[in-house]
Protein backbone atom coordinates (compact mmCIF):
# COMPACT_ATOMS: atom_id res chain seq x y z
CA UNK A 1 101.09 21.26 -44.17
CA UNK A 2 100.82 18.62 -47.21
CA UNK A 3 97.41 16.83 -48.54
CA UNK A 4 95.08 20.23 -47.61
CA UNK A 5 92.27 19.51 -50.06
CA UNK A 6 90.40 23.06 -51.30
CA UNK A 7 86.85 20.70 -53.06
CA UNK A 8 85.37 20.93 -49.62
CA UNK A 9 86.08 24.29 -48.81
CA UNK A 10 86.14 26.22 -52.21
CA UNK A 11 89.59 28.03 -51.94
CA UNK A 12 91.28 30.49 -49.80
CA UNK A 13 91.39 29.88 -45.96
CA UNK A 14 88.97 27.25 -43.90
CA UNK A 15 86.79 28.30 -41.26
CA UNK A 16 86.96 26.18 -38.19
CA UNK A 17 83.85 26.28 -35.38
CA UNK A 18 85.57 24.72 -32.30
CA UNK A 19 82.49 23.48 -29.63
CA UNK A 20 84.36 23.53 -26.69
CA UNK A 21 86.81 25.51 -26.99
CA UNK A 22 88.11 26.93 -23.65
CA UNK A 23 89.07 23.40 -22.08
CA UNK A 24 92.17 21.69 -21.49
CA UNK A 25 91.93 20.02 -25.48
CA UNK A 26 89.70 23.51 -26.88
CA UNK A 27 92.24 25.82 -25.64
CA UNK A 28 95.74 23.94 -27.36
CA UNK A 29 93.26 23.41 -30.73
CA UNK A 30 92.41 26.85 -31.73
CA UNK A 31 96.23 27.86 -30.87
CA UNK A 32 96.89 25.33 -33.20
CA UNK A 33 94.78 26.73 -35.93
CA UNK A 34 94.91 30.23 -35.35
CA UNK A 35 98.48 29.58 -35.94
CA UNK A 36 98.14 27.88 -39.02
CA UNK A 37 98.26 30.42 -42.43
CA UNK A 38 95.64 28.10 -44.40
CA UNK A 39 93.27 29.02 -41.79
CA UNK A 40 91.48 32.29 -42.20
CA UNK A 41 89.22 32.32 -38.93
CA UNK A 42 88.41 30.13 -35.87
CA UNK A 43 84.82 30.76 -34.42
CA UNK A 44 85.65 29.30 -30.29
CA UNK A 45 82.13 28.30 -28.59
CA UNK A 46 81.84 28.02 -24.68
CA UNK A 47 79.23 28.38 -22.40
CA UNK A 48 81.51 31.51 -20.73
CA UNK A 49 83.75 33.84 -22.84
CA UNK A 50 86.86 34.27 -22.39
CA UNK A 51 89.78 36.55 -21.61
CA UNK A 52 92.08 35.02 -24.53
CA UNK A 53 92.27 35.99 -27.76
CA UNK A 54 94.30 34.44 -30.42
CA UNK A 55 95.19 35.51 -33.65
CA UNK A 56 92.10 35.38 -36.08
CA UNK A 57 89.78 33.70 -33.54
CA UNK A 58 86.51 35.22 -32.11
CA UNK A 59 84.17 33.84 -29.32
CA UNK A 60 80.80 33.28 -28.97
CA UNK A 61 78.52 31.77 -25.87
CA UNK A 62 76.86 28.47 -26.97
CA UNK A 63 75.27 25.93 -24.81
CA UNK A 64 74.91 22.29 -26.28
CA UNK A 65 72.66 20.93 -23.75
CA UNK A 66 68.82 20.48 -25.35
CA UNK A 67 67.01 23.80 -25.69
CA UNK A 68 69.99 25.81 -25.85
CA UNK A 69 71.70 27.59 -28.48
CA UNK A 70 70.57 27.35 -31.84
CA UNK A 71 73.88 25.60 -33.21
CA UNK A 72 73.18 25.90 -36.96
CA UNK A 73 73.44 29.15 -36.85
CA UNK A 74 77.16 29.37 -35.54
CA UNK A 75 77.85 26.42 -38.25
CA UNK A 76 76.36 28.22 -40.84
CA UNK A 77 79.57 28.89 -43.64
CA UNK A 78 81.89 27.02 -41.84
CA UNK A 79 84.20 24.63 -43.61
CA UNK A 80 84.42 22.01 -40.70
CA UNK A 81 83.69 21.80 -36.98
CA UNK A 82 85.30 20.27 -34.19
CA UNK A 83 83.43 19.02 -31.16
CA UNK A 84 84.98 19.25 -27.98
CA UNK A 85 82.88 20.12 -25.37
CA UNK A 86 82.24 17.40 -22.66
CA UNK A 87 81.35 17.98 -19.19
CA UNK A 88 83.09 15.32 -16.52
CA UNK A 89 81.09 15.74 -13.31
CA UNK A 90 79.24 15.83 -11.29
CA UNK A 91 79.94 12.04 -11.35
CA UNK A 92 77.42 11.55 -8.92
CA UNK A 93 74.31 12.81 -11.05
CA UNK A 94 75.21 10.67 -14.45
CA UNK A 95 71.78 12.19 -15.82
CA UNK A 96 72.99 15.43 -15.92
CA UNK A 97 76.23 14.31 -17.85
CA UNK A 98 74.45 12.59 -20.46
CA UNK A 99 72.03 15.40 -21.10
CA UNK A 100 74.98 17.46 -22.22
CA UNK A 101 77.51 14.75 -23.33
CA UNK A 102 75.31 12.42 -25.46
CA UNK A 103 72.13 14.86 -25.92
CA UNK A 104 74.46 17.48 -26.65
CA UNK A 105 76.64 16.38 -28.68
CA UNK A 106 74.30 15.12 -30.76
CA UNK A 107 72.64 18.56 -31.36
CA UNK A 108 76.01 19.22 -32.48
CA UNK A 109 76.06 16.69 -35.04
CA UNK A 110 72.38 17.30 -36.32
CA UNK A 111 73.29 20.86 -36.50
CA UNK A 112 76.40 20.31 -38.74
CA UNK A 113 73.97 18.49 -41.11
CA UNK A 114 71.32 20.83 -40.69
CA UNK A 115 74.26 23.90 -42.03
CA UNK A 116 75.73 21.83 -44.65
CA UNK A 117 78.90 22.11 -42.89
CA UNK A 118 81.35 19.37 -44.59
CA UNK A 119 83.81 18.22 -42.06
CA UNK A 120 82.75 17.50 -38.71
CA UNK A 121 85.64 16.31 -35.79
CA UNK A 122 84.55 14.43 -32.83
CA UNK A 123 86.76 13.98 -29.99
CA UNK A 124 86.45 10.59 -28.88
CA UNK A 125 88.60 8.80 -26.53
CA UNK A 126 90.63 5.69 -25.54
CA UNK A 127 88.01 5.27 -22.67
CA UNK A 128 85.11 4.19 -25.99
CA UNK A 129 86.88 1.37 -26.03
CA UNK A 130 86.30 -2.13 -24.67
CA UNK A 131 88.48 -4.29 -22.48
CA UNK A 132 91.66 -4.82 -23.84
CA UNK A 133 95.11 -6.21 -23.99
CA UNK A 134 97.99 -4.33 -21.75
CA UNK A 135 101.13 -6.39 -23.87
CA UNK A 136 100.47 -5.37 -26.94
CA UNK A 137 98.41 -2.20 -29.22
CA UNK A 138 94.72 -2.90 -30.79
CA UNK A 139 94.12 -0.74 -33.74
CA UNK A 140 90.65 1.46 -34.55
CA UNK A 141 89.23 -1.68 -35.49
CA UNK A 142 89.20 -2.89 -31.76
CA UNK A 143 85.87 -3.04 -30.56
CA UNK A 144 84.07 0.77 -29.14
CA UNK A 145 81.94 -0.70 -26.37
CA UNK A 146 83.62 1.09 -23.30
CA UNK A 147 83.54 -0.05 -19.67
CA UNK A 148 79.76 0.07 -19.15
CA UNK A 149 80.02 0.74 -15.45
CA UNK A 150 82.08 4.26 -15.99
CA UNK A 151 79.72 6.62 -17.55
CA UNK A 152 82.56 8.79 -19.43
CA UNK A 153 82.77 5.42 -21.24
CA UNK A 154 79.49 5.03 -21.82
CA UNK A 155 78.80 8.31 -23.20
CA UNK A 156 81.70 8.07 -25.45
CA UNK A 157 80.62 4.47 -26.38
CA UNK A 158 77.52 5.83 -27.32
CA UNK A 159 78.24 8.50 -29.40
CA UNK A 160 80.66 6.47 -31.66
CA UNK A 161 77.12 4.30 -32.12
CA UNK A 162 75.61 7.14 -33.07
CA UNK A 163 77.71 8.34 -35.70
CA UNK A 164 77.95 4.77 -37.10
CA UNK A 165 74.64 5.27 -38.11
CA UNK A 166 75.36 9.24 -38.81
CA UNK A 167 77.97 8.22 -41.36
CA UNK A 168 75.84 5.84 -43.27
CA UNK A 169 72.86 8.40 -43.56
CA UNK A 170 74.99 11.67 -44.12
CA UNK A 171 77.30 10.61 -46.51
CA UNK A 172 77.94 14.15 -47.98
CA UNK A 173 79.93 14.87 -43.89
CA UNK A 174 83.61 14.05 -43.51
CA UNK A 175 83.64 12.41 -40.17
CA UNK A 176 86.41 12.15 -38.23
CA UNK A 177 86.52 10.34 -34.84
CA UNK A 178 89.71 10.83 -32.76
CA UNK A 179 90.90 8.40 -29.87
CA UNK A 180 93.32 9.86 -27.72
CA UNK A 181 94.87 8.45 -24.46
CA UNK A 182 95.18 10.64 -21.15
CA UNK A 183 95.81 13.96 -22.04
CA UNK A 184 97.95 16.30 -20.26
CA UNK A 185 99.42 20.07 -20.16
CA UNK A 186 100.81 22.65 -17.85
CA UNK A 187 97.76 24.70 -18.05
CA UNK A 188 95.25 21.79 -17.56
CA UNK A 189 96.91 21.04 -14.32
CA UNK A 190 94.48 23.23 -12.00
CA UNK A 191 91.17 22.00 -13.87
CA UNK A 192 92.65 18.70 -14.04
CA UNK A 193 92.87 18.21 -10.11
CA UNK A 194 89.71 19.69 -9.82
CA UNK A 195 87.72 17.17 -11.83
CA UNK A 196 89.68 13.96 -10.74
CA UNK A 197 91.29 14.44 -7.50
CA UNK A 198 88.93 17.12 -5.54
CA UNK A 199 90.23 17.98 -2.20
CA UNK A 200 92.30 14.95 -1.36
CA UNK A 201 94.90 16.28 -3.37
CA UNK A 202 96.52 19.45 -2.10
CA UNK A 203 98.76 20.90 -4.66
CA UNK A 204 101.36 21.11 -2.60
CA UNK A 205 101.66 17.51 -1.96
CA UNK A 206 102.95 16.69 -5.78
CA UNK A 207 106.42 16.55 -4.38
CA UNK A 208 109.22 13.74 -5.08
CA UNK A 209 109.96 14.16 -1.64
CA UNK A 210 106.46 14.08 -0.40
CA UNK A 211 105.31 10.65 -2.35
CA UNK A 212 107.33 7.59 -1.15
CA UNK A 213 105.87 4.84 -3.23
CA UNK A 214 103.28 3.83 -6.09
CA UNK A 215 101.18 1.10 -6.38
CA UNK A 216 101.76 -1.32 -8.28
CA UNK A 217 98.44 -2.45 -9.43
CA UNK A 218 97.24 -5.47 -11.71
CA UNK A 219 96.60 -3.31 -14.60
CA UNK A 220 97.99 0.06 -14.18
CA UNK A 221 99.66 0.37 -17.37
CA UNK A 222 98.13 3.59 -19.27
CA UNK A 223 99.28 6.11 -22.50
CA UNK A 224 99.65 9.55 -22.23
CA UNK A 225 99.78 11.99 -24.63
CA UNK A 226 100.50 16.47 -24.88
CA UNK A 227 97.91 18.44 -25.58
CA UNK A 228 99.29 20.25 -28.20
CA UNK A 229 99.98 16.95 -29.62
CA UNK A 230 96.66 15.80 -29.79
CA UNK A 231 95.77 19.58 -31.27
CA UNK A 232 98.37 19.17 -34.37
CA UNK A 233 96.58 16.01 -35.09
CA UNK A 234 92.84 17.69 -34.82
CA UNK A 235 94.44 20.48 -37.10
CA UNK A 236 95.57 17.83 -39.64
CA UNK A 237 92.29 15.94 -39.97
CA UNK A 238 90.61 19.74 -40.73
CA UNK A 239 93.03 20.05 -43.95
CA UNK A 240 93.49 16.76 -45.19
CA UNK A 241 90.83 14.28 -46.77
CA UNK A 242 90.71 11.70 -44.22
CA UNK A 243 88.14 9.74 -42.42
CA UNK A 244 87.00 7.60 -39.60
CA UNK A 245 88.89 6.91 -36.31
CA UNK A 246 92.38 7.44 -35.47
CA UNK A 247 94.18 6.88 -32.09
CA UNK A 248 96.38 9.16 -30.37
CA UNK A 249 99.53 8.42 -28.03
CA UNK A 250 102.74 8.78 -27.53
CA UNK A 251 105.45 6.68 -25.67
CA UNK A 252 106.52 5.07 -23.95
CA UNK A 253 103.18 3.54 -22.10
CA UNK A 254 103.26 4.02 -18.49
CA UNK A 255 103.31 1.59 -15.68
CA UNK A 256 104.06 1.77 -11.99
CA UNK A 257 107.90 1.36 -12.33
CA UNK A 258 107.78 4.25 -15.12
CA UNK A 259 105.43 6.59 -13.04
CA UNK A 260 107.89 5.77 -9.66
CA UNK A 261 110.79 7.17 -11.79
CA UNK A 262 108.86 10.11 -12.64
CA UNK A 263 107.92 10.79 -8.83
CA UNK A 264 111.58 9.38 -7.67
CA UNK A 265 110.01 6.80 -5.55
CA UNK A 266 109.48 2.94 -5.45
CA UNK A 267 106.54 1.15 -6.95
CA UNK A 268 104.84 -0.87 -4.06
CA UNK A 269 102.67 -3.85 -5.06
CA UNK A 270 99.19 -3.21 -3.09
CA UNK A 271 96.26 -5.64 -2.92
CA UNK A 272 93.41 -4.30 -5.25
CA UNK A 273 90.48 -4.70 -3.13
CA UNK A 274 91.12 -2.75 -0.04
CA UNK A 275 92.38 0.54 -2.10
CA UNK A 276 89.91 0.18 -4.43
CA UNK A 277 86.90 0.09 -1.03
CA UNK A 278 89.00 3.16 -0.21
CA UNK A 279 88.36 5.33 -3.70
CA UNK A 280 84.85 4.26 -3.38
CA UNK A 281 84.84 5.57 0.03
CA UNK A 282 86.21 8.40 -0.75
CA UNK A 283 83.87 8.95 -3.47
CA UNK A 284 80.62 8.47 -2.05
CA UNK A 285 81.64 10.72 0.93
CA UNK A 286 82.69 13.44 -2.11
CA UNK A 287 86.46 13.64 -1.11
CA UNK A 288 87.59 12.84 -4.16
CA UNK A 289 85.82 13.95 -7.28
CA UNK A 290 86.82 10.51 -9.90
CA UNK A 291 84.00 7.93 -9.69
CA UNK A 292 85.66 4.49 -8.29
CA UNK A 293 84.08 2.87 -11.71
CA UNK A 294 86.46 5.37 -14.05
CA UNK A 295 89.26 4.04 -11.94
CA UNK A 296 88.52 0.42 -13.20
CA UNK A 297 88.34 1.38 -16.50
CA UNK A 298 91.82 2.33 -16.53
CA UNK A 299 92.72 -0.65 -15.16
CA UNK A 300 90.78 -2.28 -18.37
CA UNK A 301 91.36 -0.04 -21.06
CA UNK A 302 94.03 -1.59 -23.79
CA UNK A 303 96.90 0.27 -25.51
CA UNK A 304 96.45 2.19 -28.59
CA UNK A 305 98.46 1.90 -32.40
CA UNK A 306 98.83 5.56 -33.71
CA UNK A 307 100.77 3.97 -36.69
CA UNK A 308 97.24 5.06 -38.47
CA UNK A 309 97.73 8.83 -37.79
CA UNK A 310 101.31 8.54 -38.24
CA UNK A 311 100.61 7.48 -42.34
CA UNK A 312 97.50 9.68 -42.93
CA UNK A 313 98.17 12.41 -40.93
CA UNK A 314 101.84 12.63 -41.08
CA UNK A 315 101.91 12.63 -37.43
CA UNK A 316 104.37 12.37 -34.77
CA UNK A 317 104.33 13.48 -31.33
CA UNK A 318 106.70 16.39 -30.44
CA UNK A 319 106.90 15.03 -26.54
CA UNK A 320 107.37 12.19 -24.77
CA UNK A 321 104.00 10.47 -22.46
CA UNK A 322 107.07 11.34 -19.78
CA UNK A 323 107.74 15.23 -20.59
CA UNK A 324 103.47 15.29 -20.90
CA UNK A 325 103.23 13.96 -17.49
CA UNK A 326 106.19 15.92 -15.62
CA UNK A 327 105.15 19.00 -17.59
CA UNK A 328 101.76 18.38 -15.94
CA UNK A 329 103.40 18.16 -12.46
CA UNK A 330 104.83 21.13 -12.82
CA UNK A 331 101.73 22.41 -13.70
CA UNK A 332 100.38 20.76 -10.39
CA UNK A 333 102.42 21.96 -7.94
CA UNK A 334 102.66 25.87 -9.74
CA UNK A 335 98.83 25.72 -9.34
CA UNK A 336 99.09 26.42 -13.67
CA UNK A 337 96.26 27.69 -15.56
CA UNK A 338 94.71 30.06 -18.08
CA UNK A 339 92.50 33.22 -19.13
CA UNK A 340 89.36 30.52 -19.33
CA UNK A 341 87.24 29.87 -16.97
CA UNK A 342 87.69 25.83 -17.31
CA UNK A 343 91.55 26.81 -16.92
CA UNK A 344 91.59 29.24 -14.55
CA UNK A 345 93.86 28.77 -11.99
């Protein structure tokens, strides 16, 4: 890789702390690095080991919510830390996901301060942002208020508050803030369909044969991006001297007549209301595990310019949203997954 800057970490190889590092994002990031020559070790931090063990890379149990783990002390001599950890439901107890989400994560920053640790990552999301246009791409200066109703966007909104004033106070941290849309990989599939769909969506249902139509919503236009993708750009903000916020995705953006091609069926316009009183049925009787309110943020959330990462990362995304999403699929239907308990199969 070009632009790796040796000031903040003194010479020879940087040592990466990834919080969260046994997830669908965690698990393609310290492949990424533990890959990577100019990286001589990868601490991974999860609330439950794991199995896996990549090259150069050694575990440690660490929980983020208040009163756990001392943080600062896994920080301690590392040249940069990425924060990854997030926990998605129960979405019907948004207390308990914003004691670990918000509270957590910012332990995580105060202990990065608290260790002198230079570079710290911070896995934002297309969901911080606010309302916004489906014909054309808003830039990181689009406005980070979220959908207030969905509380993964209010958490994320939150945090990129917080660090707002973080940056302005702790000038001496590199902060990086990454945006990415949907994210997607074989492996994530089984964890994937556990947080969103719950038991309304068999596995063996995600058939071309099996789903006839898709609706064709006011809306439904979304990005999607690889994992691994998303992990070479994480990688690239650890070695180069870059800062603030930089979205993530790759094309094309999807819409009901793409995602029908995928599926080989027809996109079918449906009325909003009634399906909509149908996920929120669904929800409240805990058949499906994706609160109704997420569902309208996707219908709000605008598309994202990576031309940012592109220049200052040198960044391109090896697949398609397409080859993320069939790969996924795949994934789906294999019942896919890893040697981590958020991936296990």
């Amino acid at each position: 890789m070009n632009g790796r800057t040796r000031s903040e970490t003194g010479g020879g190889g940087i040592r990466v702390v990834v919080v969260g590092a046994t997830g669908n994002v965690g698990t393609s990031v310290v492949k990424a690095l533990s890959a990577d020559p100019g990286v001589a070790s990868v601490l991974g931090l999860a609330r439950r080991l794991p199995d896996w063990q990549p090259d150069r890379t050694t575990w440690a149990a660490a929980d983020i919510d208040p009163g756990g783990t001392d943080l600062a002390r896994h920080f301690t001599g590392a040249d940069a830390v990425i924060h990854l950890a997030w926990k998605f439901q129960p979405t019907h107890d948004p207390v308990t996901t914003w004691r670990t989400n918000v509270l957590g994560s910012i332990r995580v920053f105060e202990a990065v301060a608290e260790a002198r640790v230079p570079v710290l990552i911070h896995a934002s999301s297309v969901g911080a942002y606010s309302p916004g246009p489906k014909d054309r791409r808003v830039d990181e200066s689009w406005p980070t208020h979220g959908w207030p109703q969905a509380a993964y966007c209010r958490e994320k909104a939150y945090l990129e508050r917080y660090l707002d004033a973080y940056e302005l106070t702790r000038p001496a941290v590199r902060v990086v803030r990454m945006r990415p849309a949907f994210l997607f990989k074989r492996e994530s599939a089984s964890q994937q369909r556990r947080i969103f769909a719950g038991r309304l969506l068999p596995p063996q249902l995600i058939r071309p044969s099996l789903v006839p139509a898709v609706p064709d919503l006011p809306g439904l236009t979304f990005q999607a991006l690889h994992t691994d993708d998303a992990a070479a750009a994480y990688r690239e903000a650890v070695t180069r001297p870059v800062r603030g916020a930089f979205n993530l995705a790759a094309e094309p953006p999807l819409d009901a007549a793409e995602l029908a091609r995928i599926m080989d069926a027809r996109p079918l316009k449906v009325p909003l209301p009634p399906l909509r009183a149908a996920l929120s049925a669904a929800w409240r009787l805990r058949l499906v595990a994706a609160s109704p309110d997420l569902f309208d943020a996707v219908l709000r959330l605008p598309l994202l310019d990576s031309s940012r990462a592109r220049a200052e990362l040198d960044w391109r995304p090896r697949y398609s949203a397409v080859e993320a999403v069939l790969e996924f699929l795949d994934g789906l239907r294999a019942q896919a997954g890893m040697e981590t308990a958020p991936l296990a199969a």
